[in-house]
C-alpha atoms as a PDB file:
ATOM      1  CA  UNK A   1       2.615   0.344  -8.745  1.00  0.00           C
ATOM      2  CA  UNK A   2       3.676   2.670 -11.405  1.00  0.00           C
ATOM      3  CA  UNK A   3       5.966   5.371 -13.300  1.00  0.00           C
ATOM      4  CA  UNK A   4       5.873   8.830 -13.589  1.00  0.00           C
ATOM      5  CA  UNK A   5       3.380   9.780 -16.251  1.00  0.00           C
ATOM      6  CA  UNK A   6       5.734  10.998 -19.249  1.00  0.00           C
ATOM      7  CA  UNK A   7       4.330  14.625 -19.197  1.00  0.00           C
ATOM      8  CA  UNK A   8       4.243  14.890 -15.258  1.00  0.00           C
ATOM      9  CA  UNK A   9       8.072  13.940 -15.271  1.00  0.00           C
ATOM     10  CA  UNK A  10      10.310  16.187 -13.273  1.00  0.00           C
ATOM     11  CA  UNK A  11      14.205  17.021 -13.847  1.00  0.00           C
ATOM     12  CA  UNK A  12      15.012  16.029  -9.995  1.00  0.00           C
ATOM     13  CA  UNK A  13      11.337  14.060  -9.587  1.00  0.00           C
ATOM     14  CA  UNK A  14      10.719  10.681  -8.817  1.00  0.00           C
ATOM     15  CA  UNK A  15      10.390   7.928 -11.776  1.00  0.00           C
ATOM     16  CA  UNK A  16       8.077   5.653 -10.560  1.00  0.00           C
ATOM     17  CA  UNK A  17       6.366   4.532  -7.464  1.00  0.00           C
ATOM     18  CA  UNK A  18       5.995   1.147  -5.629  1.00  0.00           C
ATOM     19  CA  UNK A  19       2.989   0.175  -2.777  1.00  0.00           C
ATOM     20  CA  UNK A  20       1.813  -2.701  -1.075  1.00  0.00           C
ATOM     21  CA  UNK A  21      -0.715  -1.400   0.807  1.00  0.00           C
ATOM     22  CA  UNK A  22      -3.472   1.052   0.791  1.00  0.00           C
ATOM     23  CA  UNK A  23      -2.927   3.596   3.868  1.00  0.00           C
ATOM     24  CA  UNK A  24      -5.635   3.050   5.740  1.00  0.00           C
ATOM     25  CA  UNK A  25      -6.810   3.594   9.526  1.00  0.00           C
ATOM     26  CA  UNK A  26      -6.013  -0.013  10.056  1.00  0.00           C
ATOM     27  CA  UNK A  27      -2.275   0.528   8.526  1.00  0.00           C
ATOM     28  CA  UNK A  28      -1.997   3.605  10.468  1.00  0.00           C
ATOM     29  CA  UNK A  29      -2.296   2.122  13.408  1.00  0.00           C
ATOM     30  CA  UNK A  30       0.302  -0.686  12.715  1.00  0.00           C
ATOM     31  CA  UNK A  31       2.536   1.463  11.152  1.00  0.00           C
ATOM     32  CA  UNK A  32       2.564   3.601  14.692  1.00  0.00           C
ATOM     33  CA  UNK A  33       3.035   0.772  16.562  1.00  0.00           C
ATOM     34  CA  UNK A  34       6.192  -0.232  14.822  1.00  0.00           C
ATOM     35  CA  UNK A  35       7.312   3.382  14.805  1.00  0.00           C
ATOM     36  CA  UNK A  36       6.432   3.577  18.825  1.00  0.00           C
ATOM     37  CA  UNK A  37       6.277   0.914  20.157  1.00  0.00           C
ATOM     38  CA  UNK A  38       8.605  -1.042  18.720  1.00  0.00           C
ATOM     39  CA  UNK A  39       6.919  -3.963  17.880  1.00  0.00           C
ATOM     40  CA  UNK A  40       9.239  -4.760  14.908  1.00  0.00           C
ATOM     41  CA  UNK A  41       7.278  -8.200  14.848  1.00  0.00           C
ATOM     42  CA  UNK A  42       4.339  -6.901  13.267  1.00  0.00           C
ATOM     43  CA  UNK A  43       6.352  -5.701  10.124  1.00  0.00           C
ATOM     44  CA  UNK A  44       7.470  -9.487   9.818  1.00  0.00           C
ATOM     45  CA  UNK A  45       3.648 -10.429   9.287  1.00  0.00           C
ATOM     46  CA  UNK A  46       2.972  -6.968   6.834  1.00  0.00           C
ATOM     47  CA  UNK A  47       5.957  -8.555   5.273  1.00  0.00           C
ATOM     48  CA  UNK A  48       4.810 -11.831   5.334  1.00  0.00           C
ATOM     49  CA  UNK A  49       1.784 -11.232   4.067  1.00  0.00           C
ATOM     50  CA  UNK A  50       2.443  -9.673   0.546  1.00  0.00           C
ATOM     51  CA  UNK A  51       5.247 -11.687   0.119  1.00  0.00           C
ATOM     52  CA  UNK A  52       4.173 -12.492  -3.270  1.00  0.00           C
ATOM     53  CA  UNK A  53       3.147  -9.343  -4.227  1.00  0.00           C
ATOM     54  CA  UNK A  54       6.482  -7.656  -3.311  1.00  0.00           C
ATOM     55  CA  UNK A  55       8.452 -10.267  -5.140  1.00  0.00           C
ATOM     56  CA  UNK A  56       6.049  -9.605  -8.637  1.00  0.00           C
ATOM     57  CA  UNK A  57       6.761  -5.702  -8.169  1.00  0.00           C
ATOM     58  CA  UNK A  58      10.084  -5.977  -7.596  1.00  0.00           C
ATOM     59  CA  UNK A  59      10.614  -8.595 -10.410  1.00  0.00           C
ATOM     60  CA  UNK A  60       9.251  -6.154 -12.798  1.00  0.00           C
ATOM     61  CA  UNK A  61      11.791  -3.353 -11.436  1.00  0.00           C
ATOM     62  CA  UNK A  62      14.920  -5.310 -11.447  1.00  0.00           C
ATOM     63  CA  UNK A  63      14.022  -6.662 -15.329  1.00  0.00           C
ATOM     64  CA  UNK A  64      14.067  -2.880 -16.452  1.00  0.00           C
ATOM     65  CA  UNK A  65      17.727  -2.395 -14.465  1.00  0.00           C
ATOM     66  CA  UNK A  66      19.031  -5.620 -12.475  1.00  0.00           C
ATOM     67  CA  UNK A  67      21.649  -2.931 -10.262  1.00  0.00           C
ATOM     68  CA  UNK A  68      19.055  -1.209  -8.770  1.00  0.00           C
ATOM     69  CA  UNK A  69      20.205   0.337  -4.957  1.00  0.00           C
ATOM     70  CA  UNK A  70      18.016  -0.110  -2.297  1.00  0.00           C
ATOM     71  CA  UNK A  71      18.566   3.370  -0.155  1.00  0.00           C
ATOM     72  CA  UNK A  72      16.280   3.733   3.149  1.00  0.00           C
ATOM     73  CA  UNK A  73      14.915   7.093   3.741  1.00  0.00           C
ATOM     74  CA  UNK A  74      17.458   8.413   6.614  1.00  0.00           C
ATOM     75  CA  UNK A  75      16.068   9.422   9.715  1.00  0.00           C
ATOM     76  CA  UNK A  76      18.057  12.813  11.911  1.00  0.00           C
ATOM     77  CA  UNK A  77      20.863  11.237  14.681  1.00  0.00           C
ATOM     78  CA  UNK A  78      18.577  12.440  16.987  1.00  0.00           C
ATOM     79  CA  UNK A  79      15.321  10.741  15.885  1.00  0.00           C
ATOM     80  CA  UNK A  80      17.219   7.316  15.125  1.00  0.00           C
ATOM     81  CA  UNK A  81      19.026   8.032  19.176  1.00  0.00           C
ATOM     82  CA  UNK A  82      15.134   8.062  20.459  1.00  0.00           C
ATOM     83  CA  UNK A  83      13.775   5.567  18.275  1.00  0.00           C
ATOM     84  CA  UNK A  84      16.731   3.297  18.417  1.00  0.00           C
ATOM     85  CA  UNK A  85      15.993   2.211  14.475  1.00  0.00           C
ATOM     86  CA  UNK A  86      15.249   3.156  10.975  1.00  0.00           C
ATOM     87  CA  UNK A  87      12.470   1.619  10.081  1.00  0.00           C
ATOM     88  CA  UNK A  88      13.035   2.080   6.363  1.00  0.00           C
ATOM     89  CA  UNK A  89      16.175  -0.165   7.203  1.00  0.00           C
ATOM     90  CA  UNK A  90      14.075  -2.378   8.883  1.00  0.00           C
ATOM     91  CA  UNK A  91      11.891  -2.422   5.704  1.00  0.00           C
ATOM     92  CA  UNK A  92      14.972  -3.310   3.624  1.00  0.00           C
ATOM     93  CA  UNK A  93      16.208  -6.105   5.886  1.00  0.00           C
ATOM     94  CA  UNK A  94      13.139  -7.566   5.541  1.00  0.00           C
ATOM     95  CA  UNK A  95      12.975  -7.555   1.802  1.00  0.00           C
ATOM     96  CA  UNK A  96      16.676  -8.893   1.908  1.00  0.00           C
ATOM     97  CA  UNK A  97      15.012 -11.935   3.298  1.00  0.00           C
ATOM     98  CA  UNK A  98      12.921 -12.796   0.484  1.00  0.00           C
ATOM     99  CA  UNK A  99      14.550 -10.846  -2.651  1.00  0.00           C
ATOM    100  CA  UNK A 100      18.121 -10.470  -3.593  1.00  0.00           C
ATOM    101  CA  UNK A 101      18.414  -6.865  -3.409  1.00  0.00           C
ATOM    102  CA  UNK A 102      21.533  -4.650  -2.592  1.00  0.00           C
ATOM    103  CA  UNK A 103      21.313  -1.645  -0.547  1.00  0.00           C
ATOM    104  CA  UNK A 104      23.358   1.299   0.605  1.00  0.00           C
ATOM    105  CA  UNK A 105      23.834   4.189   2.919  1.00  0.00           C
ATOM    106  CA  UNK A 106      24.673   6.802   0.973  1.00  0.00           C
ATOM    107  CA  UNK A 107      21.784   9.657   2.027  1.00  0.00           C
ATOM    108  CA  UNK A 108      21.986  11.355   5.662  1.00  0.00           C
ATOM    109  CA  UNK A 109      19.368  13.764   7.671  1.00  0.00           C
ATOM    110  CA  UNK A 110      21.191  16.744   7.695  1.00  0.00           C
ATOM    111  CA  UNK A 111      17.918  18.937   9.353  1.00  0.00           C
ATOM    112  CA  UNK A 112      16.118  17.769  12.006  1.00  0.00           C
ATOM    113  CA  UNK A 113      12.852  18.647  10.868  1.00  0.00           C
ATOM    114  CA  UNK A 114       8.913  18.159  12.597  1.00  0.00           C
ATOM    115  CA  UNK A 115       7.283  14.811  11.894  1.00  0.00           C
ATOM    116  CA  UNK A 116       5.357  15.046   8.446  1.00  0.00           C
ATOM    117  CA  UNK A 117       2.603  12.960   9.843  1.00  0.00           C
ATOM    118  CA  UNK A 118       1.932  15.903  12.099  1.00  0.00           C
ATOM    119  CA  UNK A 119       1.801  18.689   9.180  1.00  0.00           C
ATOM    120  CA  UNK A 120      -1.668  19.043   7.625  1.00  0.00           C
ATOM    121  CA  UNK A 121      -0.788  21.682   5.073  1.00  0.00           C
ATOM    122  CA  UNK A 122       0.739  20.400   1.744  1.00  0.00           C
ATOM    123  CA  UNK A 123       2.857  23.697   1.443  1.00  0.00           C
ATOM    124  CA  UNK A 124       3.892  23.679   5.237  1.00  0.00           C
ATOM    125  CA  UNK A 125       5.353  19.494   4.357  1.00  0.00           C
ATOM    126  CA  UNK A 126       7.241  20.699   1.379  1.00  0.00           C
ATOM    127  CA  UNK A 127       8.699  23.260   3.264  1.00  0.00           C
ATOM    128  CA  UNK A 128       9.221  21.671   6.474  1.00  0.00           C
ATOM    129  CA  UNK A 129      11.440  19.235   4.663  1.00  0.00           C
ATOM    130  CA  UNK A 130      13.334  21.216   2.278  1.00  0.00           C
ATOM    131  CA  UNK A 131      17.073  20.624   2.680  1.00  0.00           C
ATOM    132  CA  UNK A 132      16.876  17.668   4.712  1.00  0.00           C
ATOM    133  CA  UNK A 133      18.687  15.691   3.100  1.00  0.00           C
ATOM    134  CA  UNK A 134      22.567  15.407   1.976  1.00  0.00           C
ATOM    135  CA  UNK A 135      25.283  13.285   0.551  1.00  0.00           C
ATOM    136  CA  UNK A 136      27.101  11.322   3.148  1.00  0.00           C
ATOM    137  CA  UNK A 137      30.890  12.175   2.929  1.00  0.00           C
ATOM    138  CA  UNK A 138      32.287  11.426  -0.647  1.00  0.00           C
ATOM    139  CA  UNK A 139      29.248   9.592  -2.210  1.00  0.00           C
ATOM    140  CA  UNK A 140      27.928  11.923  -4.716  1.00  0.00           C
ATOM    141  CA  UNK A 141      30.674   9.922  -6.722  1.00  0.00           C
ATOM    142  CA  UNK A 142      28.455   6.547  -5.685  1.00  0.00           C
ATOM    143  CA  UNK A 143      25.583   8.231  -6.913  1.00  0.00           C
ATOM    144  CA  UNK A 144      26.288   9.611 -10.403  1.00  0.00           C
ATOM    145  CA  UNK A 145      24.265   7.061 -13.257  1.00  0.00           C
ATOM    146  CA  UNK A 146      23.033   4.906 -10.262  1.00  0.00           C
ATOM    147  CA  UNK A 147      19.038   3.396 -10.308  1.00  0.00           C
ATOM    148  CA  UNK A 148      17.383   3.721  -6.868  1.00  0.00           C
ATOM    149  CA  UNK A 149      14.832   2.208  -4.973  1.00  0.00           C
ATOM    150  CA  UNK A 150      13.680   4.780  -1.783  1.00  0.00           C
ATOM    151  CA  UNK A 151      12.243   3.355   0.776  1.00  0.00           C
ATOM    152  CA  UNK A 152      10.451   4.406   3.453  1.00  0.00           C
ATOM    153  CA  UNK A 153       7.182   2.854   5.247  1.00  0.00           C
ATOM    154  CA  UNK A 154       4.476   5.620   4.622  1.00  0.00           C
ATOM    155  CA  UNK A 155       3.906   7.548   1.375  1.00  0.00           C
ATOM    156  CA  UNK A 156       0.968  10.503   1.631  1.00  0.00           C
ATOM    157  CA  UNK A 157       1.910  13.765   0.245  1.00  0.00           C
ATOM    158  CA  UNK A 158       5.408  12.256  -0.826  1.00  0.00           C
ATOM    159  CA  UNK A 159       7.098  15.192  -0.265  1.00  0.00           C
ATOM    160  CA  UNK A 160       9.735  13.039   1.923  1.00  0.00           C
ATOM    161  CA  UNK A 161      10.755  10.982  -0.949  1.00  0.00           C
ATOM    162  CA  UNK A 162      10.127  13.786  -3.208  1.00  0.00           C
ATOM    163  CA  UNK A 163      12.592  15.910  -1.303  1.00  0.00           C
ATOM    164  CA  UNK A 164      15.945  12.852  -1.250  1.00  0.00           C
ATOM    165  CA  UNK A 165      15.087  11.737  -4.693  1.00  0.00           C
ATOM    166  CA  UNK A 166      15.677  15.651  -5.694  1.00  0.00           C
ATOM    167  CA  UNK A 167      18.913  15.297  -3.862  1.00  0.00           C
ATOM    168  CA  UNK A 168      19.855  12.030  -5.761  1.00  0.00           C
ATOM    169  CA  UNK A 169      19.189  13.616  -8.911  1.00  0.00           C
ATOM    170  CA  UNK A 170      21.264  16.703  -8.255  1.00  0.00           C
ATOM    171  CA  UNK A 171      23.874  13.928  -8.165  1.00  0.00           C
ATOM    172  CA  UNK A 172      23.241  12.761 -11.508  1.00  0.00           C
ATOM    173  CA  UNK A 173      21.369   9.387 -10.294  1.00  0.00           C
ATOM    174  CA  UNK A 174      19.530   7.375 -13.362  1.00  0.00           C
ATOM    175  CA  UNK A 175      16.278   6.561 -11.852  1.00  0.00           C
ATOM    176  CA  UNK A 176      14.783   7.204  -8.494  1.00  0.00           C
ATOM    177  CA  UNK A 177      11.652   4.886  -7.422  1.00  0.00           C
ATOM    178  CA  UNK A 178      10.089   4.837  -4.479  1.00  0.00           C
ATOM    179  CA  UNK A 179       9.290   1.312  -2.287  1.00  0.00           C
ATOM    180  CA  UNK A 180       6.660   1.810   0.443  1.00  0.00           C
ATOM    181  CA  UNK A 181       4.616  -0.298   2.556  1.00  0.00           C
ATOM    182  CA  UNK A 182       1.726   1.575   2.491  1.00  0.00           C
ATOM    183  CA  UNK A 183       0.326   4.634   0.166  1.00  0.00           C
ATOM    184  CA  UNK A 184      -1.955   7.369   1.655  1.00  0.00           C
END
């Protein structure tokens, strides 16, 4: 868990970033196994398990700004068709179970780009998701002086989160963090 250090603070860059667990082969292979396989039961038990760690982090967020927005990382129509769920919405749903936390829909994939877990090249995942993302309808409004929470399971190169918390800033948001289960 932590914030942005001070002098590596972006304009449109993420504020501060939340992990429960280390990405590791083990993780990896639960992570695609939710993703695939859709065994949704084993993020219960992730969830489960840290259950007091993800109520201290969070704790610590909402007493710095108790309106804080819970937005899941949007996946393209066509991924979420073939998948048949978000799991960053999953994620949320989860934490609505032990936290009090509000979230919203206000992000959409707007390019249907390659999965970032199959990109090596650091360069080749910044570009590959550049322009992803966009404001759903008339929500920039929504958006302007708002605190965020992204989520999304898997953080390694971040530039995913990077990429819709540059879009929420473009709005004007407050803050943008970042809530993942694992960090790579």
């Amino acid at each position: 868990m932590g914030f942005t250090h001070p002098q590596c603070i972006r304009q449109n860059g993420i504020d501060g970033l939340v992990s429960i667990f280390r990405y590791n082969n083990l993780l990896k292979k639960l992570i695609k196994t939710i993703k695939y396989r859709l065994a949704t039961d084993i993020l219960d038990e992730l969830v489960s398990l840290a259950k007091e760690e993800i109520v201290t982090k969070l704790d610590f967020f909402y007493n710095l700004n108790n309106s804080l927005l819970f937005q899941p990382i949007p996946l393209h129509k066509q991924r979420l068709r073939e998948r048949g769920f978000n799991q960053a919405q999953l994620i949320i749903n989860k934490l609505k179970q032990i936290y009090d936390i509000s979230d919203c829909d206000l992000l959409e994939r707007v390019k249907n780009t390659s999965s970032q877990a199959q990109i090596i090249d650091r360069k080749e995942r910044f570009l590959n998701i550049r322009g992803a993302f966009g404001a759903l309808g008339q929500t920039e409004r929504l958006i302007t002086t708002k605190t965020f929470f992204l989520i999304d399971d898997v953080v390694t190169s971040g530039s995913t989160v990077k990429e819709a918390a540059r879009l929420l800033k473009r709005y004007k948001a407050a803050k943008v963090y970042v809530f993942s289960l694992a960090k790579g």
